[in-house]
Protein backbone atom coordinates (compact mmCIF):
# COMPACT_ATOMS: atom_id res chain seq x y z
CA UNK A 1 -1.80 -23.20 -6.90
CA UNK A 2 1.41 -21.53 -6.38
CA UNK A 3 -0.29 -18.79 -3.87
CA UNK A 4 -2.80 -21.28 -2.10
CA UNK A 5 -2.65 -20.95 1.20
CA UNK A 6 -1.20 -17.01 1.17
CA UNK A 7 -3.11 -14.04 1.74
CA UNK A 8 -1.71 -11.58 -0.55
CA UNK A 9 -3.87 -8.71 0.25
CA UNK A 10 -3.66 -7.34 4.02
CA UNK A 11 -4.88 -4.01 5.55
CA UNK A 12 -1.76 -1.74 5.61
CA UNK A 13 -1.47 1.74 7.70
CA UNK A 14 -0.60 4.97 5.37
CA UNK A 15 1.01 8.14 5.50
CA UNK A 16 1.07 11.12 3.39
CA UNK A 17 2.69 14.91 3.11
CA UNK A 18 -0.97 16.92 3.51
CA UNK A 19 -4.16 14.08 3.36
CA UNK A 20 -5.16 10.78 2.71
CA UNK A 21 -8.05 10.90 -0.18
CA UNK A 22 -11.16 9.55 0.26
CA UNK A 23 -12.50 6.00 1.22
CA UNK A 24 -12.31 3.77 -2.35
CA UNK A 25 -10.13 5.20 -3.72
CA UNK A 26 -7.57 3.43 -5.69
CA UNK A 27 -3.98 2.94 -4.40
CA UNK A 28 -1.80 3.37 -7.68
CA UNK A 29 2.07 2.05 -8.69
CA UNK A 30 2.94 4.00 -11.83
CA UNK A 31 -0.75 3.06 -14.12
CA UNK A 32 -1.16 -0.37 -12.07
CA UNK A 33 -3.87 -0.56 -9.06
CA UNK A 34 -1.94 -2.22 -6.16
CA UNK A 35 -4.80 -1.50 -3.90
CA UNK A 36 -8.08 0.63 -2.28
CA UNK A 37 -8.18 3.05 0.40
CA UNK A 38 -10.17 2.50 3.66
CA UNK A 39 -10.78 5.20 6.91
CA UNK A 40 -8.18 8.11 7.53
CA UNK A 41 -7.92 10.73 9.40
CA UNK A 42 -6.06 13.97 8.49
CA UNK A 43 -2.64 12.47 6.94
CA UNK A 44 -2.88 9.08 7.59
CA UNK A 45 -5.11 6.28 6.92
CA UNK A 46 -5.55 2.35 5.88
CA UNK A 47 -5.21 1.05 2.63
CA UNK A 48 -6.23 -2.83 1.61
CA UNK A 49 -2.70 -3.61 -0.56
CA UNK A 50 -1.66 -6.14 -2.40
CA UNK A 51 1.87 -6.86 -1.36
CA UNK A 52 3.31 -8.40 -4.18
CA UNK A 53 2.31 -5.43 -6.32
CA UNK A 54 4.05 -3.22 -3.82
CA UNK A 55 7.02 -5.33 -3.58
CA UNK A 56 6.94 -4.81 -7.48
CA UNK A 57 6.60 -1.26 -7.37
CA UNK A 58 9.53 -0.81 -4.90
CA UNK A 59 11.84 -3.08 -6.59
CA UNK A 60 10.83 -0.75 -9.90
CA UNK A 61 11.67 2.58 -7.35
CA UNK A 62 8.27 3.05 -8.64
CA UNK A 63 5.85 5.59 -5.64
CA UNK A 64 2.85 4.79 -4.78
CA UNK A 65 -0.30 7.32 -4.95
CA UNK A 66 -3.80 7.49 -4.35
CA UNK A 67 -6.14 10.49 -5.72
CA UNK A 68 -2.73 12.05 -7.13
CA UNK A 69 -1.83 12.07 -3.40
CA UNK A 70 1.99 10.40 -2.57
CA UNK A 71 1.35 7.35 -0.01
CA UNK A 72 3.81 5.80 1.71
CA UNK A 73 3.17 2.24 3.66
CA UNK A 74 4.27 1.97 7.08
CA UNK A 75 4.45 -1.43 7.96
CA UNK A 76 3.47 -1.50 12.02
CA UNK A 77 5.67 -3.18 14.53
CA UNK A 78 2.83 -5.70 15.83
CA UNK A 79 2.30 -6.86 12.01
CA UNK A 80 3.56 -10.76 11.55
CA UNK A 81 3.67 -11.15 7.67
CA UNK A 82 6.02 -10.79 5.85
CA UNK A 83 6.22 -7.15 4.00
CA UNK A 84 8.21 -6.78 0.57
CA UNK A 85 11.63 -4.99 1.40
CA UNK A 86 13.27 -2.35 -0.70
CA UNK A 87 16.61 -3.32 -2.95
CA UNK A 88 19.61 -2.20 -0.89
């Protein structure tokens, strides 16, 4: 009940240093599945997260991966939900 109402998964843009892996693969924080890749194209991509496993991850300074590939969300400027900050 406490979540009804929410959407806690939303399609997310990604970047990464070389290449986004594969469609289906799984988005990884530390040994925890936060989420699923979707299309890309060369070093970016979309990812279907689950935010309040990101916001986890980033509040543990835990990275995110996918394939052993470093991801990094970028949250777009159009997007109106609300998107788990990092600890200042």
């Amino acid at each position: 009940m406490e979540h009804r109402g929410t959407a806690r998964n939303r399609i997310v843009p990604i970047a990464a240093e070389s290449f986004v892996p594969d469609s289906g693969v799984p988005v990884m924080a530390g040994d925890k599945q936060v989420g699923i890749t979707g299309s890309h194209a060369g070093n970016r991509g979309l990812a279907m997260l689950r935010l309040d496993r990101v916001a986890d991850a980033r509040a543990a300074g835990v990275a995110l991966s996918a394939g052993g590939v470093a991801i990094e969300p970028r949250i777009p400027d159009w997007a109106t939900f609300d998107w788990p900050q990092e600890k200042v």
